[in-house]
N, C-alpha and C. Protein backbone atom coordinates (compact mmCIF):
# COMPACT_ATOMS: atom_id res chain seq x y z
N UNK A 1 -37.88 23.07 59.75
CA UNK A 1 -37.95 22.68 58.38
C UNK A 1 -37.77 23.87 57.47
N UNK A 2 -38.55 24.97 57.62
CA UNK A 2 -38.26 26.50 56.97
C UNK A 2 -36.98 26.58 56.88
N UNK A 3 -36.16 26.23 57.72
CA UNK A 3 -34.44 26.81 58.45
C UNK A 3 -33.92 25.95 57.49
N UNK A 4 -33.87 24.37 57.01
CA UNK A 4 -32.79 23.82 56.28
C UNK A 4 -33.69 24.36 55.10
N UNK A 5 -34.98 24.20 54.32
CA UNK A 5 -35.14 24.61 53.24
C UNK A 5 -33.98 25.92 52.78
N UNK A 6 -33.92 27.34 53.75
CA UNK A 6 -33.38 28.26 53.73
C UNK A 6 -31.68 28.02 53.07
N UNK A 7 -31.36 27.25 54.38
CA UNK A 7 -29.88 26.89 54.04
C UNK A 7 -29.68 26.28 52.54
N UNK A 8 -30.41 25.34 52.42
CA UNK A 8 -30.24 24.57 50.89
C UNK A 8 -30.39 25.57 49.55
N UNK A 9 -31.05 26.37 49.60
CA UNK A 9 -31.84 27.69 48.65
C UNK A 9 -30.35 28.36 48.49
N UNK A 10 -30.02 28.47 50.14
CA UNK A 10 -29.26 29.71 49.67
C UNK A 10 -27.37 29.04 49.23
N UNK A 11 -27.45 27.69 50.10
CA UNK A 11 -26.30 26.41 49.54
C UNK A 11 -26.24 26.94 47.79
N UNK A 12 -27.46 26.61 47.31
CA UNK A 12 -27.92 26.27 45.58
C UNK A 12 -27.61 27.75 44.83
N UNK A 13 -28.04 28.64 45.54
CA UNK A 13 -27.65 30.17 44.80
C UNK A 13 -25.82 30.44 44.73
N UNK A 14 -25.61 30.14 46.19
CA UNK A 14 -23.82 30.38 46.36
C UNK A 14 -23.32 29.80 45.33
N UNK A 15 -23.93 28.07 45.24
CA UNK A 15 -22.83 27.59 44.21
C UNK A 15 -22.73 28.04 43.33
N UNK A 16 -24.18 28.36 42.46
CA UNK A 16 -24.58 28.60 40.91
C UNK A 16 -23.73 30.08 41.11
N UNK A 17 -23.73 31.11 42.37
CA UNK A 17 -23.17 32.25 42.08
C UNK A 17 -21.31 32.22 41.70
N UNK A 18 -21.12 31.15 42.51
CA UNK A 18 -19.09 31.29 42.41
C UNK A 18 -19.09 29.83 41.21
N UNK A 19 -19.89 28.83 41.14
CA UNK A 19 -19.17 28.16 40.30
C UNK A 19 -19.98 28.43 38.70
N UNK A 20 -20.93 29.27 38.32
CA UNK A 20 -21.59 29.16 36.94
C UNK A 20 -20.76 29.87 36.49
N UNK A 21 -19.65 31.04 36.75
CA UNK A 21 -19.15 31.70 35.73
C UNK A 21 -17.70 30.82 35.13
N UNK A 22 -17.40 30.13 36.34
CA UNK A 22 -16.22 28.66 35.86
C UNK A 22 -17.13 27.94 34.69
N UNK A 23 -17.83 27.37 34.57
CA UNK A 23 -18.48 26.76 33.91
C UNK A 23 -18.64 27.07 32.70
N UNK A 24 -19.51 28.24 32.99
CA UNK A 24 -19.50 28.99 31.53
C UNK A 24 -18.23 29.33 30.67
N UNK A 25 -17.14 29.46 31.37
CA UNK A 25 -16.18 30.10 30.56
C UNK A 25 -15.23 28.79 29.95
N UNK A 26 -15.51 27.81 30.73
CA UNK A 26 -15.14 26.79 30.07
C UNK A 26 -15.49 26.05 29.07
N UNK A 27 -16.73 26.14 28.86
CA UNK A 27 -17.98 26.00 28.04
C UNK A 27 -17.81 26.59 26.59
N UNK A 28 -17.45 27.92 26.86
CA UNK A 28 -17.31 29.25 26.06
C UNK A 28 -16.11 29.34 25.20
N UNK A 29 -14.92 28.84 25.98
CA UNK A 29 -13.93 28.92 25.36
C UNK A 29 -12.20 27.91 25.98
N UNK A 30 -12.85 26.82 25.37
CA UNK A 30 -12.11 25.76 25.90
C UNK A 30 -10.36 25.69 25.93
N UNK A 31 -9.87 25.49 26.66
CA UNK A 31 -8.06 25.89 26.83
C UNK A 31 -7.77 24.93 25.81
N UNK A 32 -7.06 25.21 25.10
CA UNK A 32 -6.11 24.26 23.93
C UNK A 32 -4.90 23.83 24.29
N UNK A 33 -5.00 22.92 24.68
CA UNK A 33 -3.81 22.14 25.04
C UNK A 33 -2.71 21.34 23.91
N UNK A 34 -1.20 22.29 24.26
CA UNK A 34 -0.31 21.88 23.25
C UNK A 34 -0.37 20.36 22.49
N UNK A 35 -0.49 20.09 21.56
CA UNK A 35 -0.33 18.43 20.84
C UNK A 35 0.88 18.00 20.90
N UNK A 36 2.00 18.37 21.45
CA UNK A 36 3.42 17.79 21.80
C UNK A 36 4.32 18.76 22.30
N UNK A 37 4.87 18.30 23.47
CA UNK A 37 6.20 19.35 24.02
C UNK A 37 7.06 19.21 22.99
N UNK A 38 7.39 18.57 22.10
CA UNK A 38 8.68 19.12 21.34
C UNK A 38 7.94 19.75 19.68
N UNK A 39 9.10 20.66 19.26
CA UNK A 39 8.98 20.98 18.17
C UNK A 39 8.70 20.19 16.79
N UNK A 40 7.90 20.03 16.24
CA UNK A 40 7.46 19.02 15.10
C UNK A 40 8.83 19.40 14.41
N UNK A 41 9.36 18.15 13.78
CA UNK A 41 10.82 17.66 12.83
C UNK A 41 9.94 16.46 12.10
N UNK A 42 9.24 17.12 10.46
CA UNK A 42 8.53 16.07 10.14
C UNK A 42 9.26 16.42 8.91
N UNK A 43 9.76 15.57 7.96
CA UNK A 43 10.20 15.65 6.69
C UNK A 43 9.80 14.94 5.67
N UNK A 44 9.38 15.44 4.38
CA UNK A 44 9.75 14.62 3.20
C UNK A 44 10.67 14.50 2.11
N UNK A 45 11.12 13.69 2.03
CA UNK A 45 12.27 13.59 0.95
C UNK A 45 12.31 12.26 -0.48
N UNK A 46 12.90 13.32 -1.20
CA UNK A 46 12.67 12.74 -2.34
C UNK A 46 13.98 12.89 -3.44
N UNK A 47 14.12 11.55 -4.06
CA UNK A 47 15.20 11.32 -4.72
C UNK A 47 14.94 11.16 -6.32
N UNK A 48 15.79 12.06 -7.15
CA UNK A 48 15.22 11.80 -9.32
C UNK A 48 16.30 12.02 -9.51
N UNK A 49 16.51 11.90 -10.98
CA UNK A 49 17.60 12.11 -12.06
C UNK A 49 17.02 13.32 -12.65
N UNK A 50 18.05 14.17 -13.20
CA UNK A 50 18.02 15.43 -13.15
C UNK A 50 18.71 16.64 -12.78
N UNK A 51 18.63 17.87 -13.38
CA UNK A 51 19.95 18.73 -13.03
C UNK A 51 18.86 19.28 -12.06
N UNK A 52 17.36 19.44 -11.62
CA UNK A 52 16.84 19.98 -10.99
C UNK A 52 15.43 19.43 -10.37
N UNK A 53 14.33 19.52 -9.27
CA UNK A 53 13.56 19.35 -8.82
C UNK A 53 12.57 19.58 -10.21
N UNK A 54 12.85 20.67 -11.18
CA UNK A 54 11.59 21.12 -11.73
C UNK A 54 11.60 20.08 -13.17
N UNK A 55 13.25 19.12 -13.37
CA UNK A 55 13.18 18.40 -14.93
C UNK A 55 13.26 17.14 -14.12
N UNK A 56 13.56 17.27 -12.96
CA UNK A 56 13.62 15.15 -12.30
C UNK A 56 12.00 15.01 -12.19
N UNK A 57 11.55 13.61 -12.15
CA UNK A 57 10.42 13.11 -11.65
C UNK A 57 11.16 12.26 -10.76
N UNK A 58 10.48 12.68 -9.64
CA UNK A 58 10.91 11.69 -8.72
C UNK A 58 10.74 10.47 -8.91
N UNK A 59 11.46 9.57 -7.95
CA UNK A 59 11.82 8.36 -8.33
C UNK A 59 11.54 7.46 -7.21
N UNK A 60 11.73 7.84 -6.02
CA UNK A 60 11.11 7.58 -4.36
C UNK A 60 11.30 8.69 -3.46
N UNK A 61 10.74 8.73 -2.36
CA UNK A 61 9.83 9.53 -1.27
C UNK A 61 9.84 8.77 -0.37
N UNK A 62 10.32 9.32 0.96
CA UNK A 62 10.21 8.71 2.27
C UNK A 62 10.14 9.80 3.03
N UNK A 63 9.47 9.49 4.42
CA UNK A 63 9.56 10.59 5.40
C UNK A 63 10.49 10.28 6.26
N UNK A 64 10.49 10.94 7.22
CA UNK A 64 11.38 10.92 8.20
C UNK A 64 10.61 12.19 9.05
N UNK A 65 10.48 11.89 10.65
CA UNK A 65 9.96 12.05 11.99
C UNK A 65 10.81 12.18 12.90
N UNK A 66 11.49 13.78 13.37
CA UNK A 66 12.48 13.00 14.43
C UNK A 66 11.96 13.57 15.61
N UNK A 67 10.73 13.94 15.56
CA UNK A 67 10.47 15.27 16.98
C UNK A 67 10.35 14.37 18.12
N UNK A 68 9.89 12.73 18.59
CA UNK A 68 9.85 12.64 19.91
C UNK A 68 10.72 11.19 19.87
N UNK A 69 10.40 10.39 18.98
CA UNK A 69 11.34 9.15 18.53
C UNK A 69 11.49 8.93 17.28
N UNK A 70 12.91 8.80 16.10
CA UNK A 70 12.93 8.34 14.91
C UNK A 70 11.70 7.31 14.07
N UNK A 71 10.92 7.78 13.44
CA UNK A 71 10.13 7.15 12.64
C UNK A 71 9.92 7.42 11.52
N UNK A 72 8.98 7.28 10.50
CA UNK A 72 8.96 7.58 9.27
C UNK A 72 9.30 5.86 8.19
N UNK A 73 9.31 6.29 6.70
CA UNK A 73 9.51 5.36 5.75
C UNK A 73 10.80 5.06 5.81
N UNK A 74 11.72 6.25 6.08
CA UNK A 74 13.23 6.27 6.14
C UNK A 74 13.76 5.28 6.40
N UNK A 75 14.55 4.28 5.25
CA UNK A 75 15.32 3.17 6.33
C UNK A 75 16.37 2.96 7.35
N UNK A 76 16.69 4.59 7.52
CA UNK A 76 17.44 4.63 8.59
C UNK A 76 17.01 5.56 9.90
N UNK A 77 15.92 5.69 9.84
CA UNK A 77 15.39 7.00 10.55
C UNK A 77 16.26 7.46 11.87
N UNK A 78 16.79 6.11 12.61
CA UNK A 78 17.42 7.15 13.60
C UNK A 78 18.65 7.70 13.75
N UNK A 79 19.50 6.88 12.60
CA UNK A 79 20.70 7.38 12.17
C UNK A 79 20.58 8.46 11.55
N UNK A 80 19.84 8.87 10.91
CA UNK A 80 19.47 10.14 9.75
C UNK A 80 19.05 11.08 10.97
N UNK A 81 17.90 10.90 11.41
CA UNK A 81 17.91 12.00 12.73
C UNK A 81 18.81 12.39 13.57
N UNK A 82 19.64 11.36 13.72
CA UNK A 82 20.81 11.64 15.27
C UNK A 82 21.65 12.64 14.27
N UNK A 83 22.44 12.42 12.24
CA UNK A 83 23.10 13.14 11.97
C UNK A 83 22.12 14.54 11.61
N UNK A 84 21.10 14.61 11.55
CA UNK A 84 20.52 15.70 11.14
C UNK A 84 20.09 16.83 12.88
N UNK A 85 20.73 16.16 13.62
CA UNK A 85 20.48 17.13 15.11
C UNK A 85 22.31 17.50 15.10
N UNK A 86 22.63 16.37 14.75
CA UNK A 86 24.55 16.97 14.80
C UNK A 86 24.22 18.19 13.88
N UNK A 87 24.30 18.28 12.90
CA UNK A 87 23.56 19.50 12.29
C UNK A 87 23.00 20.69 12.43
N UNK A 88 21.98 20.41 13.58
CA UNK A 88 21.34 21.58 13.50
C UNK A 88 20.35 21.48 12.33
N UNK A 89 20.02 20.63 12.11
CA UNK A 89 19.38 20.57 10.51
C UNK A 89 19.41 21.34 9.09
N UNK A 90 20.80 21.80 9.22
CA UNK A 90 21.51 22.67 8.08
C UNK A 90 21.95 21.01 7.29
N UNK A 91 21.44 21.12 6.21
CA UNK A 91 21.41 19.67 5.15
C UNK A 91 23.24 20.37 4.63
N UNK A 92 23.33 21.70 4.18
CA UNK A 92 24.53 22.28 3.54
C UNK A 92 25.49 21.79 4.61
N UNK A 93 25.30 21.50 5.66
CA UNK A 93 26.43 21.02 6.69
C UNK A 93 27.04 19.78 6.26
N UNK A 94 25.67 19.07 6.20
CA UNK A 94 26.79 17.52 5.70
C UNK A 94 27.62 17.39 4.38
N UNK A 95 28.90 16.70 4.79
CA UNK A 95 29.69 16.47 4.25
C UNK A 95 30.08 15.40 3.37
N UNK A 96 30.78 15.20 2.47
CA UNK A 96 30.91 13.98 1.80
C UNK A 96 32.28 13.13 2.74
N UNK A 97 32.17 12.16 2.59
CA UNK A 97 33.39 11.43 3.58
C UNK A 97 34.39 11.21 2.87
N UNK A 98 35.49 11.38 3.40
CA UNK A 98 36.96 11.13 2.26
C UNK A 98 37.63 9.78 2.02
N UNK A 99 36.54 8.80 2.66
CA UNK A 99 36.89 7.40 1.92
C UNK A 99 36.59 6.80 1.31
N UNK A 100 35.48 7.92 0.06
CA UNK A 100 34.96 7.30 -1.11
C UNK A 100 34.94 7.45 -2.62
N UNK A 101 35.41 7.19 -2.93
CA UNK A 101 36.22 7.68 -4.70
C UNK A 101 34.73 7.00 -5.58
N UNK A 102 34.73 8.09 -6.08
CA UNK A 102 33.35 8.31 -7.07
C UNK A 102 34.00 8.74 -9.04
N UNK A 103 33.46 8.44 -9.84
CA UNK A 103 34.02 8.17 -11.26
C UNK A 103 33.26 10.11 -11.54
N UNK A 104 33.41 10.22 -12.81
CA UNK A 104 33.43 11.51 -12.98
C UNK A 104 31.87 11.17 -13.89
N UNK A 105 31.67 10.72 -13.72
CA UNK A 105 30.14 10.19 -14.70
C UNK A 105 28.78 11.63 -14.25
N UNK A 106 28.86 12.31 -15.49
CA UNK A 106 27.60 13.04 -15.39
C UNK A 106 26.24 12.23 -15.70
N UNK A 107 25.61 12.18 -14.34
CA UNK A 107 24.17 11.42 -14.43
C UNK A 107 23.52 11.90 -12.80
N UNK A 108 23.39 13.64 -13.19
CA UNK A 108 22.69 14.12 -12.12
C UNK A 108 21.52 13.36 -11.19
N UNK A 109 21.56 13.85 -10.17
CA UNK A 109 20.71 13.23 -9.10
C UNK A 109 20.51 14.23 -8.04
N UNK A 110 18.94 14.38 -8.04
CA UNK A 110 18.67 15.61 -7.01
C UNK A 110 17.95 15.17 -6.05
N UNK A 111 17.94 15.50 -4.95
CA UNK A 111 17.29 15.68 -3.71
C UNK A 111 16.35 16.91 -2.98
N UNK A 112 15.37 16.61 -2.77
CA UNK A 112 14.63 17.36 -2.29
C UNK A 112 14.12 17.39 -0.93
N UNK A 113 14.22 18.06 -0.04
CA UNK A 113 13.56 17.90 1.50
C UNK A 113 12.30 18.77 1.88
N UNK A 114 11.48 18.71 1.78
CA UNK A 114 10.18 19.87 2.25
C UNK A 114 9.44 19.51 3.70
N UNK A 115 8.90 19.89 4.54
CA UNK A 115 8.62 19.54 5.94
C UNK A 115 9.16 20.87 6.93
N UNK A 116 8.91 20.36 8.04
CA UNK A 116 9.35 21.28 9.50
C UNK A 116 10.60 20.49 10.16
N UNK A 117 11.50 21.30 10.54
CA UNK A 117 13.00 21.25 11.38
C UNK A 117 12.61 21.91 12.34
N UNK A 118 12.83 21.17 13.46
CA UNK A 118 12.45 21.97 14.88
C UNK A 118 11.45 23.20 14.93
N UNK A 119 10.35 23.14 14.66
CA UNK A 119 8.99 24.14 13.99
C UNK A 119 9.58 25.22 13.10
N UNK A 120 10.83 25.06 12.30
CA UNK A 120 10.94 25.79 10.57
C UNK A 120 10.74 25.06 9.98
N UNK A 121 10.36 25.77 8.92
CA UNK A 121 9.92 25.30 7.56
C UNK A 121 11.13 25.05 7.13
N UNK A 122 11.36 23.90 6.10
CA UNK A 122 12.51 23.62 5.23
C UNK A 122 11.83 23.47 3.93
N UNK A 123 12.51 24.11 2.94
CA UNK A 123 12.76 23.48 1.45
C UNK A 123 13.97 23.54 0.77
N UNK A 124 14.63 22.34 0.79
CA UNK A 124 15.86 22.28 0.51
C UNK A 124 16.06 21.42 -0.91
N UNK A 125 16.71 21.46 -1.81
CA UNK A 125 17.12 20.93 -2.58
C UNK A 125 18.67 20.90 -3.10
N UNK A 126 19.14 19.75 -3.67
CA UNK A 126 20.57 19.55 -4.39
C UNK A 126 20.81 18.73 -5.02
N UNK A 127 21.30 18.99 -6.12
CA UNK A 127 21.77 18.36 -7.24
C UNK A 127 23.32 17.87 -7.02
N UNK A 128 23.51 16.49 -7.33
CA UNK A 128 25.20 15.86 -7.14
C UNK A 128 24.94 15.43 -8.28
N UNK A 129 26.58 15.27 -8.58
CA UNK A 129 26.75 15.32 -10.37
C UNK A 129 26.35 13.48 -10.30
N UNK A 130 26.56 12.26 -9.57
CA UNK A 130 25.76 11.63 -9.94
C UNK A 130 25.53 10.92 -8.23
N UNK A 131 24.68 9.08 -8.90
CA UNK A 131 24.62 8.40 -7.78
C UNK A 131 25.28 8.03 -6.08
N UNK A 132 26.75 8.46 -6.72
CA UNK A 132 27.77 7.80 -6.09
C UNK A 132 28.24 8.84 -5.11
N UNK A 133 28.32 10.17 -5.89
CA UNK A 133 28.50 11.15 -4.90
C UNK A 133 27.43 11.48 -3.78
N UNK A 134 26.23 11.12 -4.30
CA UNK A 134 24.80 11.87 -3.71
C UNK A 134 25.51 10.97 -2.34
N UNK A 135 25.28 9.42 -2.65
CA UNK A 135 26.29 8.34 -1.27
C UNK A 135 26.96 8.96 -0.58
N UNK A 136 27.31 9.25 -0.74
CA UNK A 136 29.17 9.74 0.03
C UNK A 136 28.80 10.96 1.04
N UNK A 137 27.68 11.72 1.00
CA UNK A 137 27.45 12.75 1.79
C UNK A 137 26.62 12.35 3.01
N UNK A 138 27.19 12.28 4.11
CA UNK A 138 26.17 11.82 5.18
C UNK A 138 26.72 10.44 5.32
N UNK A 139 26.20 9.62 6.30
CA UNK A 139 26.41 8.46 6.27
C UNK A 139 24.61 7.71 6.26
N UNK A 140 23.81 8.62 6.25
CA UNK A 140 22.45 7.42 6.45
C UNK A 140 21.41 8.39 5.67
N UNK A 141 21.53 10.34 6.01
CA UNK A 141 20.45 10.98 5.75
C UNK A 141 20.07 10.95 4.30
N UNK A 142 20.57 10.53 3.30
CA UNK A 142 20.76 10.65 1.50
C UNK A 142 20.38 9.10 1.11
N UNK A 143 20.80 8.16 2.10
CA UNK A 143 20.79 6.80 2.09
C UNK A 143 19.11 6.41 2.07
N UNK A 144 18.31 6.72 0.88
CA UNK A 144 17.13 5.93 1.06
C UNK A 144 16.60 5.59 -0.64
């Protein structure tokens, strides 16, 4: 009976000796585990009249989400994401399409984008001289 008391004593010391410093350090300073393998692509965007962000009041605001599946307010979110990865998320990339004839009507319209592109920061803004042109650039990302 002395002999297993012994064994158990010294069972109870071994563990506490190899497993309390696991314990503790887990205890102490817990591993942070990434919140998503991909790079956050979270955007907001916003559409006014105006030669600029600082004289438009905006007019609507939608987000757009493209880091693991298209989501957001955006009514096109995954068309707008699929052209904004053709991209590279350079907004100056997209183009206006050449099958759309727009009137010469000054009635500025600006756009604003603020959020993360593949974990950068974006703040982008642009002014098109009006409605029709702002259309014509992109086929879905301007479209809200």
């Amino acid at each position: 009976m002395r002999n297993t008391a012994r064994w158990a004593a010294t069972l109870a010391l071994t563990a506490t000796a190899v497993c309390g410093p696991l314990t503790g350090a887990a205890l102490a300073a817990p591993a942070a585990a990434p919140a998503s393998l991909y790079a956050p692509s979270s955007l907001v965007m916003t559409v006014g009249h105006g030669e600029s962000s600082a004289l438009a009041t905006p007019e609507r605001a939608v987000t757009l989400d493209c880091a693991t599946r298209p989501s957001g307010t955006h009514p096109a979110a995954a068309d707008a994401c699929a052209e904004l990865r053709g991209v590279n998320g350079d907004f100056d990339a997209l183009k206006a399409r050449d099958d759309v004839r727009c009137t010469k009507l000054f009635d500025p319209v600006v756009i604003t984008v603020q959020g993360v592109w593949q974990g950068q920061r974006v703040a982008y803004e642009r002014t098109f001289s009006n409605a029709c042109v702002k259309d014509s650039y992109g086929t879905s990302v301007y479209a809200f």
